[in-house]
PDB file of N, CA and C in Angstrom:
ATOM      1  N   UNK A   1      99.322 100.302 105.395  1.00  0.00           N
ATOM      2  CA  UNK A   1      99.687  99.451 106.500  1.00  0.00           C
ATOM      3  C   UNK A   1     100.049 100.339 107.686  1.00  0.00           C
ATOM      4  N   UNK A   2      99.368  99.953 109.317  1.00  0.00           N
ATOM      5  CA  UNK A   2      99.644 100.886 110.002  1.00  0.00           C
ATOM      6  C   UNK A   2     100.583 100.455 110.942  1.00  0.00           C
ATOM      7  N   UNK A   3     101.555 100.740 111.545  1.00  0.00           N
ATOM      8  CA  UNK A   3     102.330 100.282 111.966  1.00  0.00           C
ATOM      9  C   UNK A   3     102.287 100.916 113.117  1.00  0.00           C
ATOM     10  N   UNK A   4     102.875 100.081 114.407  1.00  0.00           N
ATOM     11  CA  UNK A   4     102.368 100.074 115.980  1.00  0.00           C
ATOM     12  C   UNK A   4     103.363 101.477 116.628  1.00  0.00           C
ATOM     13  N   UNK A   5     102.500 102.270 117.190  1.00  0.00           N
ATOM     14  CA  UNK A   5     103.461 102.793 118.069  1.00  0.00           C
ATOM     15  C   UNK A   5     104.437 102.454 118.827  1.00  0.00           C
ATOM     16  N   UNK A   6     105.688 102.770 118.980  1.00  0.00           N
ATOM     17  CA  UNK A   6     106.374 102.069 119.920  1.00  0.00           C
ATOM     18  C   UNK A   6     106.055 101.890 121.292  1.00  0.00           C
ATOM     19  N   UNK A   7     105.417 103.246 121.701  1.00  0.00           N
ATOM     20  CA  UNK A   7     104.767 102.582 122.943  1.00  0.00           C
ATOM     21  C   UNK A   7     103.584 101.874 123.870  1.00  0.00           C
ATOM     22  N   UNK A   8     103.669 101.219 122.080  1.00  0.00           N
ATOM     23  CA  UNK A   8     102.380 100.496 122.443  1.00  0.00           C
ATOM     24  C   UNK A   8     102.489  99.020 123.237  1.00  0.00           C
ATOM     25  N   UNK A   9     102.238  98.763 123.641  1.00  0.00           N
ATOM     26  CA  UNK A   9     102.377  96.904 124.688  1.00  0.00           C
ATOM     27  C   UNK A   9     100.859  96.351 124.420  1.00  0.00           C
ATOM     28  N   UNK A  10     100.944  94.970 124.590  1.00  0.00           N
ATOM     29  CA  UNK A  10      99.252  94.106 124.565  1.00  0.00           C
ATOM     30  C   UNK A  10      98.742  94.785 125.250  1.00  0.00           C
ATOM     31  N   UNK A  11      98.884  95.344 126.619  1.00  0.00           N
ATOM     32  CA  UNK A  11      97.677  95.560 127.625  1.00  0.00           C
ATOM     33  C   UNK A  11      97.066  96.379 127.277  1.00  0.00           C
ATOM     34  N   UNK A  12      95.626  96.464 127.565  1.00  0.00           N
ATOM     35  CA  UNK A  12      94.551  97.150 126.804  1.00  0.00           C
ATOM     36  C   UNK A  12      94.719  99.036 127.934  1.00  0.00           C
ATOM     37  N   UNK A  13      95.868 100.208 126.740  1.00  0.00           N
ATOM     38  CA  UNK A  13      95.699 101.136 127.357  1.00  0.00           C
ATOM     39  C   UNK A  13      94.456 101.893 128.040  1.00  0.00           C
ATOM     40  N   UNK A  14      94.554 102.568 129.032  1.00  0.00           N
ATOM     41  CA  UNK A  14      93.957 103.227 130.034  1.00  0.00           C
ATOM     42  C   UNK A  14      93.483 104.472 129.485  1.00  0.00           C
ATOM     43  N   UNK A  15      92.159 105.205 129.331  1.00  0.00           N
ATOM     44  CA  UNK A  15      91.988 106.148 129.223  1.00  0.00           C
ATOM     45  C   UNK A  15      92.242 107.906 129.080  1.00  0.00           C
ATOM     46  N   UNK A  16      93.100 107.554 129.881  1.00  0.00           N
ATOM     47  CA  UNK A  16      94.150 108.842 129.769  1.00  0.00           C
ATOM     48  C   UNK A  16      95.050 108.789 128.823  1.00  0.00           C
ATOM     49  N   UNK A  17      95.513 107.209 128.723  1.00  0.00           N
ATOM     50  CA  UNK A  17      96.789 107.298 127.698  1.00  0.00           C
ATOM     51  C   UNK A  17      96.422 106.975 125.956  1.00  0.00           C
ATOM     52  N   UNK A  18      94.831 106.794 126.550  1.00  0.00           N
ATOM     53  CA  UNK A  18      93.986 106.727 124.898  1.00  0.00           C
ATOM     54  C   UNK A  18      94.122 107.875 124.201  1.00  0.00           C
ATOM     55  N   UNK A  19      93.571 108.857 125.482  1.00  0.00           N
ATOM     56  CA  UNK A  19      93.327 109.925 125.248  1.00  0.00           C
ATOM     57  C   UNK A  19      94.279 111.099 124.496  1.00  0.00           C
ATOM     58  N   UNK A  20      95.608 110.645 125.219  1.00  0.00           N
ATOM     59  CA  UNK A  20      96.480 111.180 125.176  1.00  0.00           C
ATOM     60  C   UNK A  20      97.396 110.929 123.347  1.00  0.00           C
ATOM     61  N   UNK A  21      96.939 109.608 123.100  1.00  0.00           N
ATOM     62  CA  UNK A  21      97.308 109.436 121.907  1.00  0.00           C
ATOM     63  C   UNK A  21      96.526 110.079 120.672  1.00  0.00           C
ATOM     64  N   UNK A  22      95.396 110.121 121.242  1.00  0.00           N
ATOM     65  CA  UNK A  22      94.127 110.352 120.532  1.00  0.00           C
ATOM     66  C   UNK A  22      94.812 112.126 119.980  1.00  0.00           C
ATOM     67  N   UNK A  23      95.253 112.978 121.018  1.00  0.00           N
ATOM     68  CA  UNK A  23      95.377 114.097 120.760  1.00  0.00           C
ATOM     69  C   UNK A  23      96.268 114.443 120.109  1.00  0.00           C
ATOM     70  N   UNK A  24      97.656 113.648 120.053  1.00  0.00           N
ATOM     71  CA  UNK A  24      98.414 113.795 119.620  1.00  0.00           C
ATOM     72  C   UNK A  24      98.834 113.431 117.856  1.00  0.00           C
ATOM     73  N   UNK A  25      97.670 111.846 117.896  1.00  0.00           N
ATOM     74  CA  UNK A  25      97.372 111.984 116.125  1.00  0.00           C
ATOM     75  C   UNK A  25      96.688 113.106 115.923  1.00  0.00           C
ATOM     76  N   UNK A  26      95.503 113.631 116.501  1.00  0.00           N
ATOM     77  CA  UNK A  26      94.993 115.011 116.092  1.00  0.00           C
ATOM     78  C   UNK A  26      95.661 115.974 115.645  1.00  0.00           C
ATOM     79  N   UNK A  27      96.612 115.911 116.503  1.00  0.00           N
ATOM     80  CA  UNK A  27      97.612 117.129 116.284  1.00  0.00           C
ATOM     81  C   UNK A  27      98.867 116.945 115.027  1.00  0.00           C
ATOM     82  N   UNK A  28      99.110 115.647 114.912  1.00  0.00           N
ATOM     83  CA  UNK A  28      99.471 115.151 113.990  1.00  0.00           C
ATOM     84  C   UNK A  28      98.929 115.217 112.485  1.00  0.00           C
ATOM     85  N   UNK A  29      97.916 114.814 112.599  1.00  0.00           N
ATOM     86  CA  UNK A  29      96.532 114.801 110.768  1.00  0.00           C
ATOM     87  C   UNK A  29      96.486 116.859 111.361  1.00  0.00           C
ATOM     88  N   UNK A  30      96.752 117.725 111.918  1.00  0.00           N
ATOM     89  CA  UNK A  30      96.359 118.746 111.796  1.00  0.00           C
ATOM     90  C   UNK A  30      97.537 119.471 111.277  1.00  0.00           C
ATOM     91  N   UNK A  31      98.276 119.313 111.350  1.00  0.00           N
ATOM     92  CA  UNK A  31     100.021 119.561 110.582  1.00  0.00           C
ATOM     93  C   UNK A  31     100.275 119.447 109.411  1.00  0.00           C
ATOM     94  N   UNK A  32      99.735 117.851 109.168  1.00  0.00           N
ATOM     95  CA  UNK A  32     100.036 117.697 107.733  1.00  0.00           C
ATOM     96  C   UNK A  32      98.980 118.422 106.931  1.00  0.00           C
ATOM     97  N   UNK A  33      97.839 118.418 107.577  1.00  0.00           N
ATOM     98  CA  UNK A  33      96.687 119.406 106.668  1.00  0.00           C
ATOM     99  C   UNK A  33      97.428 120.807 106.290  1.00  0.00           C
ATOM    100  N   UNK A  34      98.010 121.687 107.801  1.00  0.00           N
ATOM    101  CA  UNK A  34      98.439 122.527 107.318  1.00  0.00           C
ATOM    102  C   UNK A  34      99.728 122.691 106.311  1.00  0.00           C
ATOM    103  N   UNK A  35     100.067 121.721 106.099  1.00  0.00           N
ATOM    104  CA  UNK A  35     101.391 121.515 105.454  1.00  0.00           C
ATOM    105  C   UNK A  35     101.055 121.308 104.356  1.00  0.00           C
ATOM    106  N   UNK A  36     100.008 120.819 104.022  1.00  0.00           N
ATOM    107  CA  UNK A  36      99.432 120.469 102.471  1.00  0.00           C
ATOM    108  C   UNK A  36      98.629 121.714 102.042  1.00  0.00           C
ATOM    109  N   UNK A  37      98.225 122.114 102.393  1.00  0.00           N
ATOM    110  CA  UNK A  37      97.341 123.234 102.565  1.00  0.00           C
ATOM    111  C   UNK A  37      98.250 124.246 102.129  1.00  0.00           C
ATOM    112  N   UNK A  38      99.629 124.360 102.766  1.00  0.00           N
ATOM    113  CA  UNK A  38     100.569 125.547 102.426  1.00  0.00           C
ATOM    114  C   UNK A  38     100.777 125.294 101.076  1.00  0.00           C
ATOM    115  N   UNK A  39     101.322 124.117 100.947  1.00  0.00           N
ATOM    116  CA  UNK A  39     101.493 123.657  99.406  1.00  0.00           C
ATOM    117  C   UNK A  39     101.067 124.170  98.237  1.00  0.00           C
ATOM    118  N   UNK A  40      99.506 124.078  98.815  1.00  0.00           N
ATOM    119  CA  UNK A  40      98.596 124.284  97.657  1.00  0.00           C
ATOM    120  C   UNK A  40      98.114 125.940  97.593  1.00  0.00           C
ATOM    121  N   UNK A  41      98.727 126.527  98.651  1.00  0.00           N
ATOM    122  CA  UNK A  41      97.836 128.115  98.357  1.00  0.00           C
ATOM    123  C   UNK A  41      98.505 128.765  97.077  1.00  0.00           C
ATOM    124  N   UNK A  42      97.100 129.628  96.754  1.00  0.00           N
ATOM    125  CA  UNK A  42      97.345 129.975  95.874  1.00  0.00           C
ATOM    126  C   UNK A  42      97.076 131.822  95.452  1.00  0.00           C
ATOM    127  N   UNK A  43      98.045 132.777  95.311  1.00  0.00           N
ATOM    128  CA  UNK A  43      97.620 134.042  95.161  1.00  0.00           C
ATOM    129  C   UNK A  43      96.800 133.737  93.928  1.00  0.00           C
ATOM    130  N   UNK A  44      95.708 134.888  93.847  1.00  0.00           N
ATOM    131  CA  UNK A  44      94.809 134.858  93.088  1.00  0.00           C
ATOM    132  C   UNK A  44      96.013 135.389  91.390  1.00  0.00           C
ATOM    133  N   UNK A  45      96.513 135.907  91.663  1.00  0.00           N
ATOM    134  CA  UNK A  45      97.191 136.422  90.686  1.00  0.00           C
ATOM    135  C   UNK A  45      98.368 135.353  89.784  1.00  0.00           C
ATOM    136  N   UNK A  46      98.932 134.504  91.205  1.00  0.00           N
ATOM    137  CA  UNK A  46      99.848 133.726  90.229  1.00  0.00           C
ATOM    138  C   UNK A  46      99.182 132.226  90.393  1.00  0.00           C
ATOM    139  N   UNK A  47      99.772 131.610  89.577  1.00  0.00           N
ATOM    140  CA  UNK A  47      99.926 130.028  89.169  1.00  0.00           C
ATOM    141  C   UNK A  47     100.702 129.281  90.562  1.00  0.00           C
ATOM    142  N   UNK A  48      99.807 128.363  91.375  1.00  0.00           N
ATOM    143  CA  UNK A  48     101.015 127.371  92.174  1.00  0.00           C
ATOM    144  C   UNK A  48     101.965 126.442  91.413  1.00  0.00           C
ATOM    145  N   UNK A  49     103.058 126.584  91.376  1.00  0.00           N
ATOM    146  CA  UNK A  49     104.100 126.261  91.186  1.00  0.00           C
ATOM    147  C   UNK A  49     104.035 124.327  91.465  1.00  0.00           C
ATOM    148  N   UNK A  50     104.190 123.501  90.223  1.00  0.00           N
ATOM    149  CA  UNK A  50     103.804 122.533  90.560  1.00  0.00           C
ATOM    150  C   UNK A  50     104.954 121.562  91.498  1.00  0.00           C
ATOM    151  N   UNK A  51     106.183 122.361  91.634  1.00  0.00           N
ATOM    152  CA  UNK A  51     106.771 121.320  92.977  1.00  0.00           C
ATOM    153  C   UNK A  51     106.369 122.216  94.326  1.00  0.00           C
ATOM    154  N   UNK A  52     105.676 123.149  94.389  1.00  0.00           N
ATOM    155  CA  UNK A  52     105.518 123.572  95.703  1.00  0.00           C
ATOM    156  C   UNK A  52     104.326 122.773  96.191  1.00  0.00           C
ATOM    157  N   UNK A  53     103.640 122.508  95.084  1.00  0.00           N
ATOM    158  CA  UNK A  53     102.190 121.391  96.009  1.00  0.00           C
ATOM    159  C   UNK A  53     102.530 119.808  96.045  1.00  0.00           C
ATOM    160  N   UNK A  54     103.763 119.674  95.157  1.00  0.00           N
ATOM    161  CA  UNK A  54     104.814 118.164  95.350  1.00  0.00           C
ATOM    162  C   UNK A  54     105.362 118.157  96.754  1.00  0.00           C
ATOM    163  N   UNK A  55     106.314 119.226  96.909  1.00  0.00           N
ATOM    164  CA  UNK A  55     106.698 119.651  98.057  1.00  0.00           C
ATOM    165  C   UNK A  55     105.823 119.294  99.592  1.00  0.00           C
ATOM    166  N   UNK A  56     104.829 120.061  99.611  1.00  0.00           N
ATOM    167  CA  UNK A  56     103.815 120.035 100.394  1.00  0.00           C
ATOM    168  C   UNK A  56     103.116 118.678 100.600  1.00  0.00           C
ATOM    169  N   UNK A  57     102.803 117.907  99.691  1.00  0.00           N
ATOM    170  CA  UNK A  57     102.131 116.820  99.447  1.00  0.00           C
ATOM    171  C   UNK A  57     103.275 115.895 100.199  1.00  0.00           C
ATOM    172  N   UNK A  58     104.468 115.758 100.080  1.00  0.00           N
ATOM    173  CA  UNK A  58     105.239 115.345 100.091  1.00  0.00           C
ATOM    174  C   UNK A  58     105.707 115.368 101.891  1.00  0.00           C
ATOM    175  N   UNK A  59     105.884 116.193 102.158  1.00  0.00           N
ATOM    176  CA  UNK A  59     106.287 116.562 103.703  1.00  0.00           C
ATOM    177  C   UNK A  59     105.087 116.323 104.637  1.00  0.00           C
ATOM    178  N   UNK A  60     103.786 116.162 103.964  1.00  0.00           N
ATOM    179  CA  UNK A  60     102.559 115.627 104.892  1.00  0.00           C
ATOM    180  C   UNK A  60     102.625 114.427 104.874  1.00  0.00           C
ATOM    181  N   UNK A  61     102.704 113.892 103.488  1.00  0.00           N
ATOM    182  CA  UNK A  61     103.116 112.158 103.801  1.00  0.00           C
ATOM    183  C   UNK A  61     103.887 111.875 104.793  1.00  0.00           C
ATOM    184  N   UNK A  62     105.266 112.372 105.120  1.00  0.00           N
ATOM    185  CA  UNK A  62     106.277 112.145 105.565  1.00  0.00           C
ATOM    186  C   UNK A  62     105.715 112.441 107.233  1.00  0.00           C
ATOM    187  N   UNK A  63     104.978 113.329 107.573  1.00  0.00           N
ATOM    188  CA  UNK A  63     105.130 113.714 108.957  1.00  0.00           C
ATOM    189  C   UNK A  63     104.012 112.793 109.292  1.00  0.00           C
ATOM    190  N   UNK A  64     102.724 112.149 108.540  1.00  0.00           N
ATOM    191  CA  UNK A  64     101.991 110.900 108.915  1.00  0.00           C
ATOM    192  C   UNK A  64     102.766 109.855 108.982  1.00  0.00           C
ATOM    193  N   UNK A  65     103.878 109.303 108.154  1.00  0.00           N
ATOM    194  CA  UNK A  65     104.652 108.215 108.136  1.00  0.00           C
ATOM    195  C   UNK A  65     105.115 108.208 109.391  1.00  0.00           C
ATOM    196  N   UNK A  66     105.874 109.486 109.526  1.00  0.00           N
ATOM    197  CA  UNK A  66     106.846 109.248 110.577  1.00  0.00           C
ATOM    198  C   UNK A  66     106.139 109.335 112.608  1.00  0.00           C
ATOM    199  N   UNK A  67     104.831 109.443 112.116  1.00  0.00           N
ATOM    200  CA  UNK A  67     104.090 108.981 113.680  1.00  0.00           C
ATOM    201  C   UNK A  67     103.313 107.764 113.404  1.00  0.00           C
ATOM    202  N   UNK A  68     103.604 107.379 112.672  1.00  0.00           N
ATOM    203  CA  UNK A  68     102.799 105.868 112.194  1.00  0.00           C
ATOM    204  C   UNK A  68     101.195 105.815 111.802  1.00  0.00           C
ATOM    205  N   UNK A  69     100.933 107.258 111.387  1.00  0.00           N
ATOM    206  CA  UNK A  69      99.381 107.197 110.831  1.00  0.00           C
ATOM    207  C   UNK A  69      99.406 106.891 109.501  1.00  0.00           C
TER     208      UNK A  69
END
């Protein structure tokens, strides 16, 4: 369920401020990638640690939740 930005209103936003949102989920889904991503690396030598990719998994959910993606 996606839930509305707060600064969102009916009127059909303006291009710039499409735009502007547009970049900022980008930048948003690009965080949590790296955040999941950290989670999951893995030295060739050791085992990932299974709350560090909980961890990770976990704090990407959270930083999509918390911009409403």
């Amino acid at each position: 369920m996606v839930q509305p930005h707060p600064d969102e209103s009916n009127a059909t936003p303006g291009p710039e401020a499409r735009m502007s949102r547009l970049e900022a989920q980008v930048a948003t889904l690009a965080e949590a990638v790296r955040v999941l991503a950290r989670g999951l690396e893995n030295i060739p030598s050791e085992d990932v640690p299974p709350e560090e990719a909980a961890r990770g998994a976990r704090l990407a959910h959270e930083l999509l939740i918390s911009q409403g993606l």
